[in-house]
PDB file of N, CA and C in Angstrom:
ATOM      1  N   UNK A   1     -91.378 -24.448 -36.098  1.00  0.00           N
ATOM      2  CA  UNK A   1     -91.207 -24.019 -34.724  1.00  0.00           C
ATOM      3  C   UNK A   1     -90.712 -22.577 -34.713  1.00  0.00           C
ATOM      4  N   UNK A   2     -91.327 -21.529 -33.770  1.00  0.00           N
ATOM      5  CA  UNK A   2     -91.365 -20.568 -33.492  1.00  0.00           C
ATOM      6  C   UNK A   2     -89.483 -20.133 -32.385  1.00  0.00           C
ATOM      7  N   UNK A   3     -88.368 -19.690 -32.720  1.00  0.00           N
ATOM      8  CA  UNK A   3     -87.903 -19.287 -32.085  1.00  0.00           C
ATOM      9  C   UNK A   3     -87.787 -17.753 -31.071  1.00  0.00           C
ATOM     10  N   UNK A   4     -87.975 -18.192 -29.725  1.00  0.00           N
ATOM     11  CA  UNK A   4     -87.583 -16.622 -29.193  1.00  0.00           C
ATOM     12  C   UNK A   4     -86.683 -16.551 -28.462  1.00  0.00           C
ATOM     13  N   UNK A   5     -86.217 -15.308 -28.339  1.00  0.00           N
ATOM     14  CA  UNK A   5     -85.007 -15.151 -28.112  1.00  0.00           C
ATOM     15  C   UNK A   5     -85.185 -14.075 -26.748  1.00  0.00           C
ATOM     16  N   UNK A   6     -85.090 -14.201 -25.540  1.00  0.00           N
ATOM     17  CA  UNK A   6     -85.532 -13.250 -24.329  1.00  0.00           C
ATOM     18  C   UNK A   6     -84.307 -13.985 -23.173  1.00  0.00           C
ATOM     19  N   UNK A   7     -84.933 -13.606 -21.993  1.00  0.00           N
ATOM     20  CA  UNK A   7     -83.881 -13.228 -20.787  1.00  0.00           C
ATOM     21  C   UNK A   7     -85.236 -13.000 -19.969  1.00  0.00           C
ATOM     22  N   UNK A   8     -85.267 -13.909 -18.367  1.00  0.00           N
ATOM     23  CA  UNK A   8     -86.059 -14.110 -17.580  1.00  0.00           C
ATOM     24  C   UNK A   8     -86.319 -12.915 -16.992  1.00  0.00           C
ATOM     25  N   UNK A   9     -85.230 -12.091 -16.883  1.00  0.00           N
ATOM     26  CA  UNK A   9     -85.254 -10.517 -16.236  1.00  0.00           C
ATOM     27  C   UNK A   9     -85.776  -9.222 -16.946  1.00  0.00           C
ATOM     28  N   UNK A  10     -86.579 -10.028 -18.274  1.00  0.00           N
ATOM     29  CA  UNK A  10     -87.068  -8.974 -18.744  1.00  0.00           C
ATOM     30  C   UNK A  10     -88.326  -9.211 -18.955  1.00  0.00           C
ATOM     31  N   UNK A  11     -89.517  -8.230 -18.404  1.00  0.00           N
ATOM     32  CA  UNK A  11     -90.814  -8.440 -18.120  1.00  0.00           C
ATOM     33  C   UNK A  11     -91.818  -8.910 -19.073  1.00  0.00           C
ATOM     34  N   UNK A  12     -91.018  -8.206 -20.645  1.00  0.00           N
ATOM     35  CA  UNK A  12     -91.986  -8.800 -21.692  1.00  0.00           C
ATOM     36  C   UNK A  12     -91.691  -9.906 -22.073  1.00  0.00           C
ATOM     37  N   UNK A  13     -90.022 -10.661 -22.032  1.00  0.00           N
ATOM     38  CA  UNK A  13     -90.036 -12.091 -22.304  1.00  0.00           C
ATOM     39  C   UNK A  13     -90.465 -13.041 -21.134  1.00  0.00           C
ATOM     40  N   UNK A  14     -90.489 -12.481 -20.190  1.00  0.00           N
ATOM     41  CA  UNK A  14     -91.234 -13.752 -19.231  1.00  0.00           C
ATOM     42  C   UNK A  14     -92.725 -13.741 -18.899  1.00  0.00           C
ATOM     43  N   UNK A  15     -93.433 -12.267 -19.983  1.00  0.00           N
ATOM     44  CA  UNK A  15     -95.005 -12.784 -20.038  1.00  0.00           C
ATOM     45  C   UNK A  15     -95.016 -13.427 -21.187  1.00  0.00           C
ATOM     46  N   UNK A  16     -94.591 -13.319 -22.467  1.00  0.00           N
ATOM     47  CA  UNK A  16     -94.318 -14.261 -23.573  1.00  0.00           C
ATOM     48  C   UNK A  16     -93.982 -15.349 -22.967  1.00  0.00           C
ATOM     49  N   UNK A  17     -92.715 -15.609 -22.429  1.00  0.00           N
ATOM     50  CA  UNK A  17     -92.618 -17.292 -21.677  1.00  0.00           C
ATOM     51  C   UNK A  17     -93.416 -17.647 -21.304  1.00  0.00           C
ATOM     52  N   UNK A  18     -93.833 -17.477 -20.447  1.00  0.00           N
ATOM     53  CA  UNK A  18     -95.549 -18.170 -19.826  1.00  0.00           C
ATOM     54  C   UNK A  18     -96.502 -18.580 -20.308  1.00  0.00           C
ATOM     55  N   UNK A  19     -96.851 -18.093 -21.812  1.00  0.00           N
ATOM     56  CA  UNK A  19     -97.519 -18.205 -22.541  1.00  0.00           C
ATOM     57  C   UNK A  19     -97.712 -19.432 -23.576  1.00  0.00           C
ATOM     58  N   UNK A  20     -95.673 -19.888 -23.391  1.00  0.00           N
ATOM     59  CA  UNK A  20     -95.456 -21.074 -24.266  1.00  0.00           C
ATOM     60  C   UNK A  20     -95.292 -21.846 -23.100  1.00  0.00           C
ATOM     61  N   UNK A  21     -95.618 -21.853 -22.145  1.00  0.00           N
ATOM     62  CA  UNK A  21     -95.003 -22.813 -21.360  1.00  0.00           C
ATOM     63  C   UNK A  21     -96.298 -24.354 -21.710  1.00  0.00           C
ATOM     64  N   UNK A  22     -95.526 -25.189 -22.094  1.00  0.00           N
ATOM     65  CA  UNK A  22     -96.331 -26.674 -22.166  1.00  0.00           C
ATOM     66  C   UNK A  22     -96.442 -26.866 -23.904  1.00  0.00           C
ATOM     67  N   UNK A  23     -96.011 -25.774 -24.681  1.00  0.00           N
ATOM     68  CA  UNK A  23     -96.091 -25.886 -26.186  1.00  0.00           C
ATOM     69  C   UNK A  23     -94.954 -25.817 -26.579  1.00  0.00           C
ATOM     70  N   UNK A  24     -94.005 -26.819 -26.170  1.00  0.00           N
ATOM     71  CA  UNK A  24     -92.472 -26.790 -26.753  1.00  0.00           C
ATOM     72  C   UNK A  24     -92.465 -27.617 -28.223  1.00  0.00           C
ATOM     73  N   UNK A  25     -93.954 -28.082 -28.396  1.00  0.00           N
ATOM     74  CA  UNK A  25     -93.602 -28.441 -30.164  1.00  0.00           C
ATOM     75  C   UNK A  25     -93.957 -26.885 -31.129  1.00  0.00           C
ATOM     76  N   UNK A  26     -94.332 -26.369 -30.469  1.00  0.00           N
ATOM     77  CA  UNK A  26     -94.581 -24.565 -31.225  1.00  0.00           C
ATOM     78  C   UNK A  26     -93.508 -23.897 -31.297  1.00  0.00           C
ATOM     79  N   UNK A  27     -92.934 -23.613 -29.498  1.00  0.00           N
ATOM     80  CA  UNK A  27     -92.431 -22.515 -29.702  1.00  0.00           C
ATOM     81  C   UNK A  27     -90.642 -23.031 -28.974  1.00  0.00           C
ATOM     82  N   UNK A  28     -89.388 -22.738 -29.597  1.00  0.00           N
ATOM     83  CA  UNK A  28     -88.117 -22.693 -28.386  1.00  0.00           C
ATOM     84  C   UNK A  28     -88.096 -21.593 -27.990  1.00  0.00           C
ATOM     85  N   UNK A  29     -87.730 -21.404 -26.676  1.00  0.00           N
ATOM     86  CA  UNK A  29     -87.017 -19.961 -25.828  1.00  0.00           C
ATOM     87  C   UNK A  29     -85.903 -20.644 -25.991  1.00  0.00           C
ATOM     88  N   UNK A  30     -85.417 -19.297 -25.926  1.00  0.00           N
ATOM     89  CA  UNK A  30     -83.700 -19.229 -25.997  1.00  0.00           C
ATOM     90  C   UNK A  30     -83.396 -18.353 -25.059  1.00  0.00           C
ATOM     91  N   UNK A  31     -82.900 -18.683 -24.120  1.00  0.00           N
ATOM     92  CA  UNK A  31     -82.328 -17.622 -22.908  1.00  0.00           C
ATOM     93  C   UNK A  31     -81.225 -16.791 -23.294  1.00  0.00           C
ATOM     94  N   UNK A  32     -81.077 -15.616 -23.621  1.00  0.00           N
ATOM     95  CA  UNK A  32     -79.865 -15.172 -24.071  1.00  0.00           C
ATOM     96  C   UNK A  32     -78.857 -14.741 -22.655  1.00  0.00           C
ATOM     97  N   UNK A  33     -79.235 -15.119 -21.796  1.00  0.00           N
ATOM     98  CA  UNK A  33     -78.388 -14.445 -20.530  1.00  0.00           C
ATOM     99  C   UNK A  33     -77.586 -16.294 -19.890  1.00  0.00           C
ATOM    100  N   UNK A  34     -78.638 -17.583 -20.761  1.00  0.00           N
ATOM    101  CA  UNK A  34     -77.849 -18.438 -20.261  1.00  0.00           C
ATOM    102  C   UNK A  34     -76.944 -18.971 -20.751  1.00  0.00           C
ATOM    103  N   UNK A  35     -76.101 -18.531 -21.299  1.00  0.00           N
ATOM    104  CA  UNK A  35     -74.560 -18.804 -21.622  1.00  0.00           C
ATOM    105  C   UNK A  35     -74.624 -18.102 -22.970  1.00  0.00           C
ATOM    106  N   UNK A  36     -72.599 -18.086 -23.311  1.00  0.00           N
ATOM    107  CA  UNK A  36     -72.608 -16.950 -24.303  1.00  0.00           C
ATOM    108  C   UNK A  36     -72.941 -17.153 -25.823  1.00  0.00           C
ATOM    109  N   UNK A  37     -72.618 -18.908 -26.177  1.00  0.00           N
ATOM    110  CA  UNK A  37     -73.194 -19.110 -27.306  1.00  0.00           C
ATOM    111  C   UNK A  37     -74.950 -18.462 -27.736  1.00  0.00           C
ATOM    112  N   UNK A  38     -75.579 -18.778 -26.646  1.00  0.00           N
ATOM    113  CA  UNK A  38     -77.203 -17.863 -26.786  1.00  0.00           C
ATOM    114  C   UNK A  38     -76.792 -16.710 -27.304  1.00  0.00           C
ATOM    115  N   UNK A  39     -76.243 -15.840 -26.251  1.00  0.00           N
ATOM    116  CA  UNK A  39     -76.275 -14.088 -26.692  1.00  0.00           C
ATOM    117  C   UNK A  39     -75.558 -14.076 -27.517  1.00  0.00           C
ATOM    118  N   UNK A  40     -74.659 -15.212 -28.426  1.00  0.00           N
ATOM    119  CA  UNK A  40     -74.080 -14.841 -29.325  1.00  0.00           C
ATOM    120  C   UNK A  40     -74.742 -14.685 -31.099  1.00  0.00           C
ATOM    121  N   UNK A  41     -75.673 -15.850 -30.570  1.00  0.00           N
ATOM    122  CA  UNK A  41     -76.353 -16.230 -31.593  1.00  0.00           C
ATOM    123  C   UNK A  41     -77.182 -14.857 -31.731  1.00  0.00           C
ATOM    124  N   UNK A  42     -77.831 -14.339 -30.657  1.00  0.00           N
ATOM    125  CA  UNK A  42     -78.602 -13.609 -30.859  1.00  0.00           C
ATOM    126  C   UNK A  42     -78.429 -12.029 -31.237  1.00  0.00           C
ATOM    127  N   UNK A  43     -76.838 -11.810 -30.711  1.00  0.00           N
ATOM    128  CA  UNK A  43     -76.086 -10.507 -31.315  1.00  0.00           C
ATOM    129  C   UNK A  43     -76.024 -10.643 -32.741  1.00  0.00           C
ATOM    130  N   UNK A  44     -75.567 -11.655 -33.412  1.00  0.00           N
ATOM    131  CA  UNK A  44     -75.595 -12.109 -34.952  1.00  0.00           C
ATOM    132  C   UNK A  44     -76.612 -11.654 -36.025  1.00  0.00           C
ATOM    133  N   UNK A  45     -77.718 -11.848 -34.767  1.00  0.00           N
ATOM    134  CA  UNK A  45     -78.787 -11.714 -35.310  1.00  0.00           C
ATOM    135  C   UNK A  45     -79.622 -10.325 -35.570  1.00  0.00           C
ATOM    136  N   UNK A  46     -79.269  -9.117 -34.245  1.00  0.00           N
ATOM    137  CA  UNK A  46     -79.718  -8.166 -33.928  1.00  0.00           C
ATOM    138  C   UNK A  46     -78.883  -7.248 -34.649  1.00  0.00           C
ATOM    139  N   UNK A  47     -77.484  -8.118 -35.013  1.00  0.00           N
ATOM    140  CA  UNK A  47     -76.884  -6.566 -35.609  1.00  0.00           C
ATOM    141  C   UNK A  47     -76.664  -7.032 -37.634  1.00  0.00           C
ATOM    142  N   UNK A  48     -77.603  -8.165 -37.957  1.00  0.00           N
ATOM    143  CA  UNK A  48     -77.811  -8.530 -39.425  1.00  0.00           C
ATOM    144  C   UNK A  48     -78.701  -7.815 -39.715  1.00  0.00           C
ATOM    145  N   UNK A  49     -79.773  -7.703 -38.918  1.00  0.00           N
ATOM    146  CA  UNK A  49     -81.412  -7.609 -39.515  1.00  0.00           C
ATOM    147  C   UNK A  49     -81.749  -6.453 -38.942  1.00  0.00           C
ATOM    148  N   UNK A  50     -82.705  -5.614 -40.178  1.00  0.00           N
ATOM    149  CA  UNK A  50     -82.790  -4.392 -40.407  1.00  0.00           C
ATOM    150  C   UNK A  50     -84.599  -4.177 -38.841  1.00  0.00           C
ATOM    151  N   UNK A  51     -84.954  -5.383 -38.521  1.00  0.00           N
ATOM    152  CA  UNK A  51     -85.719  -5.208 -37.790  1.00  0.00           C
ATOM    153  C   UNK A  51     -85.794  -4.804 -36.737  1.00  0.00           C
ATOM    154  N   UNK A  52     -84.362  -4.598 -36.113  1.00  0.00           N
ATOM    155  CA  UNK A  52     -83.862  -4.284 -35.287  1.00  0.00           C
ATOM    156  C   UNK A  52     -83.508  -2.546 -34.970  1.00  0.00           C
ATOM    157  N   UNK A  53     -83.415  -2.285 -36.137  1.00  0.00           N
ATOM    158  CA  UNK A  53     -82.758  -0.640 -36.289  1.00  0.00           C
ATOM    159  C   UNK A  53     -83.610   0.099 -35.509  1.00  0.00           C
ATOM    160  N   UNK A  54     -84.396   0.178 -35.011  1.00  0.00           N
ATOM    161  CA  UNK A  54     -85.347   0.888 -34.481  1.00  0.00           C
ATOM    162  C   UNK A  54     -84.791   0.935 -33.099  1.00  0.00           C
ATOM    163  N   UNK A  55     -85.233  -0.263 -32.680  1.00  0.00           N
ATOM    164  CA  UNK A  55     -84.316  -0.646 -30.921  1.00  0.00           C
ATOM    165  C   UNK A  55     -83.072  -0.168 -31.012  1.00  0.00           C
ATOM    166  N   UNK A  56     -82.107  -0.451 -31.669  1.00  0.00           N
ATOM    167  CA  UNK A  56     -80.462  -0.175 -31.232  1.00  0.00           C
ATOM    168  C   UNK A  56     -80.953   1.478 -31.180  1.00  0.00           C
ATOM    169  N   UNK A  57     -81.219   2.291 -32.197  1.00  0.00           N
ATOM    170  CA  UNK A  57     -81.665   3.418 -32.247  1.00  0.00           C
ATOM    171  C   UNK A  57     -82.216   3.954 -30.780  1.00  0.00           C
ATOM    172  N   UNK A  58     -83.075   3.493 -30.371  1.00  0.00           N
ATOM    173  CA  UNK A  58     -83.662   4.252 -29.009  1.00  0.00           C
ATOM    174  C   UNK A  58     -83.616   3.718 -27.971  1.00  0.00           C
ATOM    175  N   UNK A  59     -81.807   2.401 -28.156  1.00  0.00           N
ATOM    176  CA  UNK A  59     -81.004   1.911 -27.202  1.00  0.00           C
ATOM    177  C   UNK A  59     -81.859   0.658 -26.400  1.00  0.00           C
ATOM    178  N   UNK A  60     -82.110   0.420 -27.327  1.00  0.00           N
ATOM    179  CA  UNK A  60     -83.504  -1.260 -26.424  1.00  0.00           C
ATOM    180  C   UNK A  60     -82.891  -2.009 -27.373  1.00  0.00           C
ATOM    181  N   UNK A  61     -82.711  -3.311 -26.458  1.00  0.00           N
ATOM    182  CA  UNK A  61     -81.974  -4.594 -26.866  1.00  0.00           C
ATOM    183  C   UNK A  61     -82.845  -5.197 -27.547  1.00  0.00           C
ATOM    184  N   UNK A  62     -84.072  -5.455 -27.683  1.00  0.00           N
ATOM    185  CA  UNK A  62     -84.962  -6.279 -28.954  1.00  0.00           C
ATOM    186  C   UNK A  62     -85.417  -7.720 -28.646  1.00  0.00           C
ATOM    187  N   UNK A  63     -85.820  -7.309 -27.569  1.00  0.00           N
ATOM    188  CA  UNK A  63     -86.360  -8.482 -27.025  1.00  0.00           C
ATOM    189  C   UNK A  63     -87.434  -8.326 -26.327  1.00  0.00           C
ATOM    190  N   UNK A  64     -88.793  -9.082 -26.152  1.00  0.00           N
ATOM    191  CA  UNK A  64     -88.260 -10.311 -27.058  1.00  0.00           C
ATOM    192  C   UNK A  64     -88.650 -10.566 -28.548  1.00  0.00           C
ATOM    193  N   UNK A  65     -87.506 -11.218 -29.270  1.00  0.00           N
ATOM    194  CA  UNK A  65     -87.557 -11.976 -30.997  1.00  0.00           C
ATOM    195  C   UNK A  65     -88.072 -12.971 -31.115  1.00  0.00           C
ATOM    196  N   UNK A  66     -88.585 -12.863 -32.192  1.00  0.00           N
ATOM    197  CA  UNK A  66     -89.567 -13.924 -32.650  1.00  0.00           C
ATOM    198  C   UNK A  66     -88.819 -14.217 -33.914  1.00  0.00           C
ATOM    199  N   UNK A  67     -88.057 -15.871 -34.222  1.00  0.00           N
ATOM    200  CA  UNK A  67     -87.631 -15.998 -35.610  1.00  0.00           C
ATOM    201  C   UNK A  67     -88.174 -17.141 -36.089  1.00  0.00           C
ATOM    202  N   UNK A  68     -89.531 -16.965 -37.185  1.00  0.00           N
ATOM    203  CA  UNK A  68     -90.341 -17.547 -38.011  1.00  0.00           C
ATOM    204  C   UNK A  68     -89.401 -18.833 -38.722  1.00  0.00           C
ATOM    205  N   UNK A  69     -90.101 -20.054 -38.658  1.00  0.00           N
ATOM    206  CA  UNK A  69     -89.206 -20.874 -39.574  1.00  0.00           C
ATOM    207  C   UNK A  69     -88.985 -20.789 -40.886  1.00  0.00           C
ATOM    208  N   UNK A  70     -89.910 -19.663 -41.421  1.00  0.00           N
ATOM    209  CA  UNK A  70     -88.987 -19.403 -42.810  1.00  0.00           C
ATOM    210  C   UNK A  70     -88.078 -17.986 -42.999  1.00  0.00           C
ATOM    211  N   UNK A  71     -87.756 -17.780 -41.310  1.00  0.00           N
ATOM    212  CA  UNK A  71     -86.608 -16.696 -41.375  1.00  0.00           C
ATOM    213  C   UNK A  71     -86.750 -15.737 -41.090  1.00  0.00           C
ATOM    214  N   UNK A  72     -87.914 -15.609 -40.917  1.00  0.00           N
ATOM    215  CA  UNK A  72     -88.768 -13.961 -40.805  1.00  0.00           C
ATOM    216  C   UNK A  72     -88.659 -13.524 -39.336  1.00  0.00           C
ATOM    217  N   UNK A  73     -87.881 -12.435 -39.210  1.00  0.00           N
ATOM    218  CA  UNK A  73     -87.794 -12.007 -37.851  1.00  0.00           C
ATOM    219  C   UNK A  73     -88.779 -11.137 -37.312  1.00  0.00           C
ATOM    220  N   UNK A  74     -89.688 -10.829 -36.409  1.00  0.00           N
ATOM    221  CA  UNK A  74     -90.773  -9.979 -35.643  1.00  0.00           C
ATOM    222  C   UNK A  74     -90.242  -9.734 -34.074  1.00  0.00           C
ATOM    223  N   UNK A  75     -90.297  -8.384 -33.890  1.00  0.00           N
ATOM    224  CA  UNK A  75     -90.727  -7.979 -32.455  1.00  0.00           C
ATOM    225  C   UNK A  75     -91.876  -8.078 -31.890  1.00  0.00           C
ATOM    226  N   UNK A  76     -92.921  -8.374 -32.651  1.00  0.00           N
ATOM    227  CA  UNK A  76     -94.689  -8.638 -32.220  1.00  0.00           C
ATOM    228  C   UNK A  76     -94.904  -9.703 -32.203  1.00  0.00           C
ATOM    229  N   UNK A  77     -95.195 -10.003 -30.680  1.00  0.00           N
ATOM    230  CA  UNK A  77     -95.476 -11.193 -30.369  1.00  0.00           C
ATOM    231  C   UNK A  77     -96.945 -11.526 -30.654  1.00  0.00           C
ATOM    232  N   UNK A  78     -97.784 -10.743 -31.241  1.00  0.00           N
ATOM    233  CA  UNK A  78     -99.124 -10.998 -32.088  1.00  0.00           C
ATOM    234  C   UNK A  78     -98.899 -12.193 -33.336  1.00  0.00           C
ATOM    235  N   UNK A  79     -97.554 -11.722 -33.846  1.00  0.00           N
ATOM    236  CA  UNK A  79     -97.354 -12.166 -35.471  1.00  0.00           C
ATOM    237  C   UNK A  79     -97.269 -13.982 -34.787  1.00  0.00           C
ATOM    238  N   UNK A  80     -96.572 -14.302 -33.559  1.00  0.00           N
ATOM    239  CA  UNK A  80     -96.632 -15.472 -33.152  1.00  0.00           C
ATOM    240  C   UNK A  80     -97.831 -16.420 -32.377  1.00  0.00           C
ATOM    241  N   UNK A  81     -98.884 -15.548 -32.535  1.00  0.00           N
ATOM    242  CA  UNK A  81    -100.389 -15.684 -32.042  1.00  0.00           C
ATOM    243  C   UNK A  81     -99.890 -15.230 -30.357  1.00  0.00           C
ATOM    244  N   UNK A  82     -99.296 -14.843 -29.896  1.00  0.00           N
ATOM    245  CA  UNK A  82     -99.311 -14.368 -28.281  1.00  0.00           C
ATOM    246  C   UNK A  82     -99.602 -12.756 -28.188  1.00  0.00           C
ATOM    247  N   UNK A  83     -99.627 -12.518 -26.906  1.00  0.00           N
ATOM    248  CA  UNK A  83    -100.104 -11.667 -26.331  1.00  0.00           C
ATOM    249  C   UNK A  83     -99.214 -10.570 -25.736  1.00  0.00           C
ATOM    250  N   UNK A  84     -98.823  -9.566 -26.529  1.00  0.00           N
ATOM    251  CA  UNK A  84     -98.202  -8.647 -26.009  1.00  0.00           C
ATOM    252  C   UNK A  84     -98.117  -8.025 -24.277  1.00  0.00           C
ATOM    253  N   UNK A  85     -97.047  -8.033 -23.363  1.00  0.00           N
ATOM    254  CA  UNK A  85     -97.151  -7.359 -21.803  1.00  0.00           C
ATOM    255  C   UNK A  85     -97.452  -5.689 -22.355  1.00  0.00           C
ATOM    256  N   UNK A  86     -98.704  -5.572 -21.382  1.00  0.00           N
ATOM    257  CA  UNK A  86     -99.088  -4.161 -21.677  1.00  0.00           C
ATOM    258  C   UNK A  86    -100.534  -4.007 -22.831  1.00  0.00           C
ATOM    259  N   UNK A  87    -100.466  -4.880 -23.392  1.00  0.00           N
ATOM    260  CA  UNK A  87    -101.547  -4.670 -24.099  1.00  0.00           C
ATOM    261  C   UNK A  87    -102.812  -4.920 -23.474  1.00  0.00           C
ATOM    262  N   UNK A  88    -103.976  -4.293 -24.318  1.00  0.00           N
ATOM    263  CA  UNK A  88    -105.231  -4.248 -23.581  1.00  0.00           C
ATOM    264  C   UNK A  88    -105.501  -6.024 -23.057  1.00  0.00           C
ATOM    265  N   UNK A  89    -105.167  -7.027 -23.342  1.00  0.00           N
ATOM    266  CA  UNK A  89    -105.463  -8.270 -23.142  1.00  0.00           C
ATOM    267  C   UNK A  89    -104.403  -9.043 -22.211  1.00  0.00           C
ATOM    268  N   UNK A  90    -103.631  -8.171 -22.083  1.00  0.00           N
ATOM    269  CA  UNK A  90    -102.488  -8.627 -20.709  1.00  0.00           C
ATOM    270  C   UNK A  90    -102.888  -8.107 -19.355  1.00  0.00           C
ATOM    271  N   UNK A  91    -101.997  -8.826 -18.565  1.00  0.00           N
ATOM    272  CA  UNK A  91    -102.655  -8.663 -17.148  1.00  0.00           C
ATOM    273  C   UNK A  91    -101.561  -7.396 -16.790  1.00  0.00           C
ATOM    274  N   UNK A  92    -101.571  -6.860 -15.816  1.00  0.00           N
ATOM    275  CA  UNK A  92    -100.975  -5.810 -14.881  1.00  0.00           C
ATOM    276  C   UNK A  92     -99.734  -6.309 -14.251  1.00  0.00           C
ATOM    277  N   UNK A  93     -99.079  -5.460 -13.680  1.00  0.00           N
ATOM    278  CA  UNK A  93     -97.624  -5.625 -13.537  1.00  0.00           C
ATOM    279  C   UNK A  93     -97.891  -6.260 -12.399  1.00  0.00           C
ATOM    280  N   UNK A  94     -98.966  -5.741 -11.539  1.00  0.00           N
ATOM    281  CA  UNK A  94     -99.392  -6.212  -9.829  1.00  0.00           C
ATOM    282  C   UNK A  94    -100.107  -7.674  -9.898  1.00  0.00           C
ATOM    283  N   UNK A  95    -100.654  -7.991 -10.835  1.00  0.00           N
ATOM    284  CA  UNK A  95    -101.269  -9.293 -11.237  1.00  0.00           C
ATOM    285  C   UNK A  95    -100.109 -10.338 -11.837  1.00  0.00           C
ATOM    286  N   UNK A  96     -98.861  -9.903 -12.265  1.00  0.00           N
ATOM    287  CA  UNK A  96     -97.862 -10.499 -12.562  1.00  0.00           C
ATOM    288  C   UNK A  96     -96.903 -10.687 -11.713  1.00  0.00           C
ATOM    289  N   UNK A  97     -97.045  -9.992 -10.263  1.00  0.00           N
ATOM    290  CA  UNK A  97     -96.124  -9.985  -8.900  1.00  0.00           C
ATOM    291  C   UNK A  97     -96.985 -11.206  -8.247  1.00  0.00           C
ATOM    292  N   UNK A  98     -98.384 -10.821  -8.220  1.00  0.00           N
ATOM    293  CA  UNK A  98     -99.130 -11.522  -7.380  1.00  0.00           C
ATOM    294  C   UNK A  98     -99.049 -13.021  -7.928  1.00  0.00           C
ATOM    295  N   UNK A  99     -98.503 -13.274  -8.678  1.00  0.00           N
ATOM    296  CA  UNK A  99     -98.640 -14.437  -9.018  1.00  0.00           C
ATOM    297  C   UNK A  99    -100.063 -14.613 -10.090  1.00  0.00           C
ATOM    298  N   UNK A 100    -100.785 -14.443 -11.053  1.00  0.00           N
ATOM    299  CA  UNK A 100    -101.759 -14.650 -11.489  1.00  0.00           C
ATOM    300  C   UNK A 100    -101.613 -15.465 -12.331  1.00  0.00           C
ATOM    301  N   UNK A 101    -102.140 -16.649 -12.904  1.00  0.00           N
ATOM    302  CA  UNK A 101    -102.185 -17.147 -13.903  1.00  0.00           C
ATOM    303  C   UNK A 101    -102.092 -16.885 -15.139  1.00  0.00           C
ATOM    304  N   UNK A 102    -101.335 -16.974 -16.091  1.00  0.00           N
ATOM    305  CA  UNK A 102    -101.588 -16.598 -17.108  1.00  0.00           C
ATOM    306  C   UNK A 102    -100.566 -15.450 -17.093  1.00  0.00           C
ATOM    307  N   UNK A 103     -99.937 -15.302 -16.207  1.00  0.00           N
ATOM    308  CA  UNK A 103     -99.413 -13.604 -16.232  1.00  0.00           C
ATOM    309  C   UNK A 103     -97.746 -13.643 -16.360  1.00  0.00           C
TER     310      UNK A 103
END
């Protein structure tokens, strides 16, 4: 099972969410904004792993994480077969207001 680690208020973990929604034997979300054990787990995590250095660097929290069950941490939600927000195969920010499927 695929862990991620996001916050509903942030645009790229809630087009990733959507994406798992109905595949909870694949993937857990982890809300890091719903209580502090989450963001704690997930500070643990952001300030261990060198995958991160980039984000703290140009002040972006690193989300959303992807942590592989054999440990392997990714910011590319490709590496988890999903679909990056913004990429040529994602929908638009106005298609994601409007309500669109998939979005």
């Amino acid at each position: 099972m695929i862990k991620i680690y996001g916050m509903p208020t942030c645009p790229y973990c809630d087009y990733v969410h959507e994406q798992i929604v109905g595949r909870e034997d694949e993937f857990e979300y982890i809300n890091i904004g719903a209580n502090i054990r989450n963001m704690s787990a997930f500070t643990r995590l952001r300030d261990t792993n060198p995958v991160f250095d980039r984000m703290k660097a140009i002040g972006d929290v690193g989300i959303p994480a992807f942590v592989f069950e054999d440990g392997h941490v990714s910011l590319n939600p490709a590496e988890a077969g999903l679909i990056e927000y913004g990429s040529a195969d994602a929908c638009s920010i106005e298609d994601h207001k409007n309500g669109r499927k998939g979005c």
